[in-house]
Protein backbone atom coordinates (compact mmCIF):
# COMPACT_ATOMS: atom_id res chain seq x y z
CA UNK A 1 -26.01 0.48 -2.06
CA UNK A 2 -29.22 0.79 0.19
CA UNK A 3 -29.83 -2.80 -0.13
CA UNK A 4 -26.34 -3.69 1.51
CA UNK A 5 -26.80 -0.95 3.82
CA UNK A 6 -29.89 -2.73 5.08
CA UNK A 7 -28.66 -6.08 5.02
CA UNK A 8 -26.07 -4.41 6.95
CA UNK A 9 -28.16 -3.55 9.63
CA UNK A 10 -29.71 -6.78 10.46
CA UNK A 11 -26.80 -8.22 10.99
CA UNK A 12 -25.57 -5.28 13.33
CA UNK A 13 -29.17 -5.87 15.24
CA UNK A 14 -28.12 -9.66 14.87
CA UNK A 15 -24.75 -9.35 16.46
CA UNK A 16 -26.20 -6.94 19.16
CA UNK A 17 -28.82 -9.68 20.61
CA UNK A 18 -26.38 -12.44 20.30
CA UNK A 19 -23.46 -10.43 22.48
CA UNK A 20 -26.03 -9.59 25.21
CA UNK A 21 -26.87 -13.85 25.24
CA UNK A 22 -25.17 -15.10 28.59
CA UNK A 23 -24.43 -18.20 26.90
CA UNK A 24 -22.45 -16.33 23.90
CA UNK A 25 -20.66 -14.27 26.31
CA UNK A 26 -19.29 -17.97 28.17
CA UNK A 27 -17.64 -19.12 25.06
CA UNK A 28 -14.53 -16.47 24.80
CA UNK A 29 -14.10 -17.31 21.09
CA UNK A 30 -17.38 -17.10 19.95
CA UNK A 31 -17.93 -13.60 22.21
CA UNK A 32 -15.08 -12.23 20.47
CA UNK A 33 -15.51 -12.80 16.86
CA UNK A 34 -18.92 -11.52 17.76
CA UNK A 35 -17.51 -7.95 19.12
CA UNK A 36 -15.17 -8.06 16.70
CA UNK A 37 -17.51 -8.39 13.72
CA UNK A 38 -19.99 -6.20 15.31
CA UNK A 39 -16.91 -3.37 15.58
CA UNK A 40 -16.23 -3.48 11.98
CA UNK A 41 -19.95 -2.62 11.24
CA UNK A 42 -20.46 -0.12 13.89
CA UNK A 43 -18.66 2.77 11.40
CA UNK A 44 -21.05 2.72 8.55
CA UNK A 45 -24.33 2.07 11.14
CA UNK A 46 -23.61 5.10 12.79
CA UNK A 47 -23.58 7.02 9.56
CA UNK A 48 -26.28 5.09 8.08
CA UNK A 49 -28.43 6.08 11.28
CA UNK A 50 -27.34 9.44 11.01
CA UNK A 51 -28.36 9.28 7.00
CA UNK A 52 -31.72 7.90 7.77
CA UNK A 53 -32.78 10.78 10.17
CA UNK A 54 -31.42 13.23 8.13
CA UNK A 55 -34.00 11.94 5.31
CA UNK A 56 -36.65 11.89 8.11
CA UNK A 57 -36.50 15.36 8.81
CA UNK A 58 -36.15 16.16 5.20
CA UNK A 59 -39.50 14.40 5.04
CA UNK A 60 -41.12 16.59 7.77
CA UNK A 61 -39.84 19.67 6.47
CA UNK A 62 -40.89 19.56 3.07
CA UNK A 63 -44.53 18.20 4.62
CA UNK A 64 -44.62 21.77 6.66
CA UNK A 65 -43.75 23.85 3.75
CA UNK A 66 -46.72 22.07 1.67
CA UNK A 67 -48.98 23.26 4.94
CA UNK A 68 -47.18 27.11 5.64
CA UNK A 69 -49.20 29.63 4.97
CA UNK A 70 -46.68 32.51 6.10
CA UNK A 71 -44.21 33.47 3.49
CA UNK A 72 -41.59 34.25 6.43
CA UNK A 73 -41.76 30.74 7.77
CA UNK A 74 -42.23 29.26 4.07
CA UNK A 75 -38.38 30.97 3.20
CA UNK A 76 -36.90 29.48 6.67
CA UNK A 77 -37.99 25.76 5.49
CA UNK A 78 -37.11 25.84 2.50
CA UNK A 79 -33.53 27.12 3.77
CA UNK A 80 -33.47 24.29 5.85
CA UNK A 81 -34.50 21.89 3.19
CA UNK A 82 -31.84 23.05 1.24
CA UNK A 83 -29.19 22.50 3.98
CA UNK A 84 -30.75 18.79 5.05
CA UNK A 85 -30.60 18.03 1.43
CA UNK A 86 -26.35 19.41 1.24
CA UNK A 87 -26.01 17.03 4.52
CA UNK A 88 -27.67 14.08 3.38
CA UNK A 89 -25.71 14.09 0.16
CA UNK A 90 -22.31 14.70 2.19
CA UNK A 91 -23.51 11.72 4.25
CA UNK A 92 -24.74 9.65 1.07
CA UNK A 93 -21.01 9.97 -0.13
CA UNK A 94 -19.55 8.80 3.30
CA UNK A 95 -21.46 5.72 3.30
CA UNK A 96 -20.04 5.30 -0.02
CA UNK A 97 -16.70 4.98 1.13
CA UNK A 98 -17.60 3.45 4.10
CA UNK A 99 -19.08 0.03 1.92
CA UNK A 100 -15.05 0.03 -0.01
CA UNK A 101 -13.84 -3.11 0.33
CA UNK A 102 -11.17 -2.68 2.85
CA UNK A 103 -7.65 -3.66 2.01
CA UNK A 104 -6.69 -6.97 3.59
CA UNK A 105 -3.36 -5.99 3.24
CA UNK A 106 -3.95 -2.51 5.30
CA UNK A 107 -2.08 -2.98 8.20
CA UNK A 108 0.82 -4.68 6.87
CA UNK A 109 4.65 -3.51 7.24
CA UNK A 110 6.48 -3.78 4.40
CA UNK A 111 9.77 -5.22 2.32
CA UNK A 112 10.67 -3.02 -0.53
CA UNK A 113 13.39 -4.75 -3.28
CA UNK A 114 14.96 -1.92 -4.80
CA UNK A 115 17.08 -3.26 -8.35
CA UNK A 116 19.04 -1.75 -10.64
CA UNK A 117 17.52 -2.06 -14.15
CA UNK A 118 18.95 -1.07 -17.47
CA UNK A 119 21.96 1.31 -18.16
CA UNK A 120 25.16 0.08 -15.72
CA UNK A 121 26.50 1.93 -13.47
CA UNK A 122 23.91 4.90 -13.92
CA UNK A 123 21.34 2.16 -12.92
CA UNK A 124 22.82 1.77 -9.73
CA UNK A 125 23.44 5.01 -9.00
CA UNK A 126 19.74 5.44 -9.46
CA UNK A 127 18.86 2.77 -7.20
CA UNK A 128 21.11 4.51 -4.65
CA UNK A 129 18.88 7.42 -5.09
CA UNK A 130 15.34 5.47 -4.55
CA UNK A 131 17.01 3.83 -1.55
CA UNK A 132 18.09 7.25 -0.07
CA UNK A 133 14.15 9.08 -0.90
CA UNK A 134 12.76 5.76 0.60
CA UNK A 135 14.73 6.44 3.79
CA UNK A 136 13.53 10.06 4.03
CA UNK A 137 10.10 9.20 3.54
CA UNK A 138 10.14 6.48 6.48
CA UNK A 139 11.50 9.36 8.40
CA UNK A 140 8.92 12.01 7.70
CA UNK A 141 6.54 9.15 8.20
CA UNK A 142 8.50 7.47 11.30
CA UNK A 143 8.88 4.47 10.25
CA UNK A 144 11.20 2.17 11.26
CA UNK A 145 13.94 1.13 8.45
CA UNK A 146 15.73 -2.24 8.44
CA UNK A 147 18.15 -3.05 5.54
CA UNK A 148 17.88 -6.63 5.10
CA UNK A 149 20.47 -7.07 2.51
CA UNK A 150 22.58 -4.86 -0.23
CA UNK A 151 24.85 -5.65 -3.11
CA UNK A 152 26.69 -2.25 -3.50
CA UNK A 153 27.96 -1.41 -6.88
CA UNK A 154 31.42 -0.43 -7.69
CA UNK A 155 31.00 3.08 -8.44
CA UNK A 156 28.61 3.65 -5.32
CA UNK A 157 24.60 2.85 -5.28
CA UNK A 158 23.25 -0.65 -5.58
CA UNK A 159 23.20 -3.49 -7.81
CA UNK A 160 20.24 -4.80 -5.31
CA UNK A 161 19.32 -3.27 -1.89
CA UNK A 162 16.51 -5.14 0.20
CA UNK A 163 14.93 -3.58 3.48
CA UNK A 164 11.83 -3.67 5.63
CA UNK A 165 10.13 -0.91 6.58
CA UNK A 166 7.54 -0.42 9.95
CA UNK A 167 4.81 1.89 10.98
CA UNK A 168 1.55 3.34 10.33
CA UNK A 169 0.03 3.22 6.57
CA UNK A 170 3.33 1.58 5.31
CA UNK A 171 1.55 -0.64 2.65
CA UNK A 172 -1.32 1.73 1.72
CA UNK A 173 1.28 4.58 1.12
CA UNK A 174 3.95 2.36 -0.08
CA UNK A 175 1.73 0.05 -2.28
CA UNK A 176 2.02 2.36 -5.36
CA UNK A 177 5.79 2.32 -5.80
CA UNK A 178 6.19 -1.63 -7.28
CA UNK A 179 7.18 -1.02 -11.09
CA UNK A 180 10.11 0.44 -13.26
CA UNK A 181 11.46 3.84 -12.20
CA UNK A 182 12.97 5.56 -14.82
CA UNK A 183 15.66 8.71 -14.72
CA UNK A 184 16.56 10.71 -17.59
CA UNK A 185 19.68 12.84 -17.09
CA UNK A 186 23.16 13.62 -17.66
CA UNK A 187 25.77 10.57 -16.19
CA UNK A 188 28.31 11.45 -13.54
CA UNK A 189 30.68 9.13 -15.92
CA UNK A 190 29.22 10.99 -18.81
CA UNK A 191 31.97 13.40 -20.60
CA UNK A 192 30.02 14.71 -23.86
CA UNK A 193 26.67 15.81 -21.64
CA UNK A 194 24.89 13.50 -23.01
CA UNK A 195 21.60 12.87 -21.57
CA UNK A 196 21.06 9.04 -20.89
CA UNK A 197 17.57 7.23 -19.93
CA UNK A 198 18.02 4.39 -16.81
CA UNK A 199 15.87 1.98 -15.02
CA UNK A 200 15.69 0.63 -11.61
CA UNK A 201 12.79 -1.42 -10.27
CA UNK A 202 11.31 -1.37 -7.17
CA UNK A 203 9.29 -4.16 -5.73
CA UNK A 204 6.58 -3.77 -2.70
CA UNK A 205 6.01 -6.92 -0.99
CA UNK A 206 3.70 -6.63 2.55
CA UNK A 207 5.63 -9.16 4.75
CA UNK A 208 4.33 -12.34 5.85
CA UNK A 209 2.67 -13.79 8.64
CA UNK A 210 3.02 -17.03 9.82
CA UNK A 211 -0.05 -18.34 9.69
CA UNK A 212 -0.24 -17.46 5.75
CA UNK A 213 3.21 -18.70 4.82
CA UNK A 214 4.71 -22.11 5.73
CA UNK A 215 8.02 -22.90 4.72
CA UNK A 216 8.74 -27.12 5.29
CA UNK A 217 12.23 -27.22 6.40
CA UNK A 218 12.54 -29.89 4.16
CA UNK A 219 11.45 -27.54 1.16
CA UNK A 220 15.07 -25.69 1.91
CA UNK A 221 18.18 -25.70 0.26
CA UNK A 222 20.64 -23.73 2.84
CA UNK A 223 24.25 -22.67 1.54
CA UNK A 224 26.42 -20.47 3.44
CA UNK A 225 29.59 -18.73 2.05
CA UNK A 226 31.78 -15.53 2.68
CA UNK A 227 30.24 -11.82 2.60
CA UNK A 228 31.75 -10.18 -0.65
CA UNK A 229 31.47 -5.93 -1.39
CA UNK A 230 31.90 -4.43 -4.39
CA UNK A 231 34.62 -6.17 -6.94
CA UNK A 232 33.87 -9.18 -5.28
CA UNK A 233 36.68 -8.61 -2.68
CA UNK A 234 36.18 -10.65 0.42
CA UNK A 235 34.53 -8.40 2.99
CA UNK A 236 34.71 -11.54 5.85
CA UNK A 237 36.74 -14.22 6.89
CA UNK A 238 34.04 -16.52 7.78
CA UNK A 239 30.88 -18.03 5.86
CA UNK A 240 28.72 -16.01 7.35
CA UNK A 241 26.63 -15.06 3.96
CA UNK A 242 23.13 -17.75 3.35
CA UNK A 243 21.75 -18.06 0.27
CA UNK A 244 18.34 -20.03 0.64
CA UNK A 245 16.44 -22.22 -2.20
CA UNK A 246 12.95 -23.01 -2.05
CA UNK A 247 12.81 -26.21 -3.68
CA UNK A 248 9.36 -26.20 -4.91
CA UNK A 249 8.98 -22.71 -6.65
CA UNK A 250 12.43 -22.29 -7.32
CA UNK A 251 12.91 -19.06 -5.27
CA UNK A 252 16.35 -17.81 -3.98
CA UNK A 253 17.38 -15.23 -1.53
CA UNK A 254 20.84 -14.42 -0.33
CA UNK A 255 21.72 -12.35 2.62
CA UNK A 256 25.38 -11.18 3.90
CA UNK A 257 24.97 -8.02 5.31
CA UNK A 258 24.96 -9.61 9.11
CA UNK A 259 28.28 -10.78 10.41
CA UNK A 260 25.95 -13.59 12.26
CA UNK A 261 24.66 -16.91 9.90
CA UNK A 262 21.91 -17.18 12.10
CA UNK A 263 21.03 -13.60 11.55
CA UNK A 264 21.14 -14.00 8.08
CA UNK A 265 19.35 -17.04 7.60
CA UNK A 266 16.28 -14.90 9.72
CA UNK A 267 16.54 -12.15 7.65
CA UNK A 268 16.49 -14.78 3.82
CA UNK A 269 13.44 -16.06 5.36
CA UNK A 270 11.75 -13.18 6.21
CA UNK A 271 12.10 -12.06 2.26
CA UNK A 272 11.56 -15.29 0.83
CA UNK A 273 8.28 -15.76 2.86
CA UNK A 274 6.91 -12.08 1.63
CA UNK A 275 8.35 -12.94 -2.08
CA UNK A 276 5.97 -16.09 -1.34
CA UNK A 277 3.27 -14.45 -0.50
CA UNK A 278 3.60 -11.63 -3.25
CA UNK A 279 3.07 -14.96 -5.81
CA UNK A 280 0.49 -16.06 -4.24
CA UNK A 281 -1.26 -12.61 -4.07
CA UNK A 282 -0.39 -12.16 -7.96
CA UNK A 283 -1.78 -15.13 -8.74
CA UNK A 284 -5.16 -14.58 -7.02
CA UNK A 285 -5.33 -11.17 -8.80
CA UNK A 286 -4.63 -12.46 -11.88
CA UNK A 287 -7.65 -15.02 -11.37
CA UNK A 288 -9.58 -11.71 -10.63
CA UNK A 289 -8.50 -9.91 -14.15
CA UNK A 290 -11.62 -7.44 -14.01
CA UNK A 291 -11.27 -6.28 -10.68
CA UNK A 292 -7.95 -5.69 -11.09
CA UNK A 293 -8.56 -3.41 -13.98
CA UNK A 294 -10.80 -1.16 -11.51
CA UNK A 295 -7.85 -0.11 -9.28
CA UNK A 296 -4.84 2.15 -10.02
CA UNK A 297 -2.37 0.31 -12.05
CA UNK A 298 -1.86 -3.57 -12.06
CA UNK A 299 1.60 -3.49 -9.36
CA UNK A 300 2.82 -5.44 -12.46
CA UNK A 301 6.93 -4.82 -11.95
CA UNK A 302 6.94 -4.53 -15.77
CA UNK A 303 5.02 -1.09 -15.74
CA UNK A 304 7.02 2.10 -16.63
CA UNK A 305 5.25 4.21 -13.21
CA UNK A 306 7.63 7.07 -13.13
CA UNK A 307 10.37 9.40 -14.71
CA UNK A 308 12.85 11.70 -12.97
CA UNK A 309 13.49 13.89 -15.08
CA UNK A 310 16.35 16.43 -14.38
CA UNK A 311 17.30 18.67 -16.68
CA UNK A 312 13.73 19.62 -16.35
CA UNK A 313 13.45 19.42 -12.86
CA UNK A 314 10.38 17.19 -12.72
CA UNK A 315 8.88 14.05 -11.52
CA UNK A 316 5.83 12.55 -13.61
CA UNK A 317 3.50 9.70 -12.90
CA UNK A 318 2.75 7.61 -15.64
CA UNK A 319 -0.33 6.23 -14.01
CA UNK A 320 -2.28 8.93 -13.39
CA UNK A 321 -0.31 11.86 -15.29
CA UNK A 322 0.45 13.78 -12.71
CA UNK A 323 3.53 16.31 -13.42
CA UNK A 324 5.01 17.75 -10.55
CA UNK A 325 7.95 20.47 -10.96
CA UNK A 326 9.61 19.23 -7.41
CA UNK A 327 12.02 16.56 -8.42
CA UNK A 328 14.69 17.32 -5.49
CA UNK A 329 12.00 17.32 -2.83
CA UNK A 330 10.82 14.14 -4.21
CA UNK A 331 14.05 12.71 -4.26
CA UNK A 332 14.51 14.20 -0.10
CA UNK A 333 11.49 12.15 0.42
CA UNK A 334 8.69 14.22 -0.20
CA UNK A 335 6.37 11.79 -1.88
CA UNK A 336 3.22 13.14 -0.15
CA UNK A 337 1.83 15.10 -2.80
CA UNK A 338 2.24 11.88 -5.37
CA UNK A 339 1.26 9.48 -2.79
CA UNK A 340 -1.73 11.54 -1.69
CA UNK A 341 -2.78 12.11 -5.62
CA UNK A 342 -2.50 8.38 -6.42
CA UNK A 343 -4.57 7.10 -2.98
CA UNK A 344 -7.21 9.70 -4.12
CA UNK A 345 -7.45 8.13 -7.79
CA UNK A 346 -8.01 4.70 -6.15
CA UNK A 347 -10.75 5.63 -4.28
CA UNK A 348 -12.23 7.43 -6.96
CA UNK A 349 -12.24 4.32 -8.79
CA UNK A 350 -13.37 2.17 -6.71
CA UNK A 351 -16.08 4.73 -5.92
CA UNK A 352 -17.60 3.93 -9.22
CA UNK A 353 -18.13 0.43 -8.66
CA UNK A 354 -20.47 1.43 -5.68
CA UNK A 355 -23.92 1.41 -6.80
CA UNK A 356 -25.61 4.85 -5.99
């Protein structure tokens, strides 16, 4: 760690000679990827000087205990050792953090893909629920909450409901929910009280920027048709619904809930550039296998993360097996307590990678 740490502080020197160089600071580019790059160091070099003359006066103290000759004095060092010794291990542990790898993804908003797994009309009914806690979390969070597109199911809930969401800490907080959900509980169209097991999945895709994703027009297969609601009864009079095909992977996204083509069209590519993204993400990580093993969970779609259970009254993370006796709060959108819990168990793991 102390060898990065220093390496890390010849390039901060570095950066601060260059910046003050008249001839850097005439080339606007080159000035600011300098500031910038000196900005994201400045954080752990202010700790790290902090940490260096902690263990400085550490050093001076325990060289004046060696020389006291009153016992008075001799107690007062070696409180004071003791205390420069809690402080330099509460800074040690800061720098730790501080030398994470930061997620690239960070300060991405997000589009979540909520879809009704296995058991029918429960399913959907259950994907109704996720939608609705999703949209009381962005609240308590305020977010901003756009529903990009929604195939409603007869008997209320969602076949498939697609929507972005805005604001501070989206991904990092919203990260952990891509995988199976699963509810155990007694069917509204149940008659014997029969408890029944669902599924619904949720995917977490952080949306695209241009620059990462381009889409050749070319590369597009663009159909347009009428807006159907549950049934399949007609819901519009013109073709106002898009379904887009990306030729080369194969991907297809379809979006009716705008009366406007146009609209829709915007909002097909905004998902199908995130889905593309996703892949591309997935197939980095999978190229990474071990480091992927170090974090919380793969964000494999496959995984089994969670079970509402209600005749029990609980919610339970598979991941990290953490039972919490709360499962209407949860479902009002109090994920804090799951969220916080899960972010905690990634840094601890990451933590461990960190030399000491």
């Amino acid at each position: 760690m102390f060898e990065r740490l220093e390496l890390h502080k010849q390039r901060f020197d570095e950066l601060n000679t260059k910046i003050s160089d008249p001839g850097i600071m005439a080339d606007n580019k080159a000035y600011r990827d300098l500031v910038r790059e000196r900005s994201s160091l400045e954080d752990v070099m202010t700790v790290y000087d902090r940490y260096l003359a902690l263990e400085q006066q550490l050093a001076e103290a325990r060289d004046l205990l060696g020389e006291e000759k009153d016992p008075e004095m001799a107690d007062f060092v070696r409180a004071e050792i003791e205390s420069l010794g809690s402080a330099i291990e509460e800074k040690r542990e800061e720098l730790k953090l501080l030398l994470l790898p930061r997620d690239e993804m960070a300060d991405r908003d997000v589009i979540v893909e909520i879809r009704a797994g296995t058991g029918g009309d429960e399913a959907a009914l259950f994907a109704g629920d996720l939608y609705r806690m999703y949209t009381h979390y962005a609240e308590n969070h305020r977010w901003k909450l756009e529903r990009l597109s929604a195939s409603p199911s007869d008997m209320g809930g969602f076949k498939e409901v697609i929507f972005s969401l805005k604001g501070k800490e989206v991904w990092p907080r919203m990260k952990f929910e891509s995988g199976v959900h699963r509810v155990q509980r007694v069917p509204v169209t149940e008659s014997s009280g029969r408890i029944h097991t669902s599924t619904a999945t949720v995917a977490i895709l952080p949306e695209a920027q241009d620059v990462e994703v381009k889409v050749d027009p070319a590369d597009l297969k663009i159909d347009v048709f009428r807006s159907t609601g549950p049934g399949g009864q007609s819901v519009n009079t013109t073709d106002s619904a898009v379904r887009v095909t990306h030729k080369p992977t194969g991907l297809v996204v379809s979006c009716q809930d705008e009366k406007s083509q146009l609209q829709n069209k915007e909002k097909a590519l905004r998902i199908l550039k995130a889905r593309m993204l996703d892949a591309a993400r997935h197939k980095q990580q999978q190229e990474e296998a071990a480091q992927r093993r170090s974090q919380v969970g793969t964000g494999e779609r496959s995984e089994k993360i969670r079970t509402y259970n209600f005749p029990q009254g609980r919610v339970t993370d598979h991941r990290i097996g953490l039972t919490l006796h709360k499962l209407q709060a949860v479902l009002e959108g109090d994920l804090d307590d799951l969220t916080g819990a899960l972010m905690d168990d990634e840094k601890a793991q990451a933590l461990r990678g960190v030399a000491s």
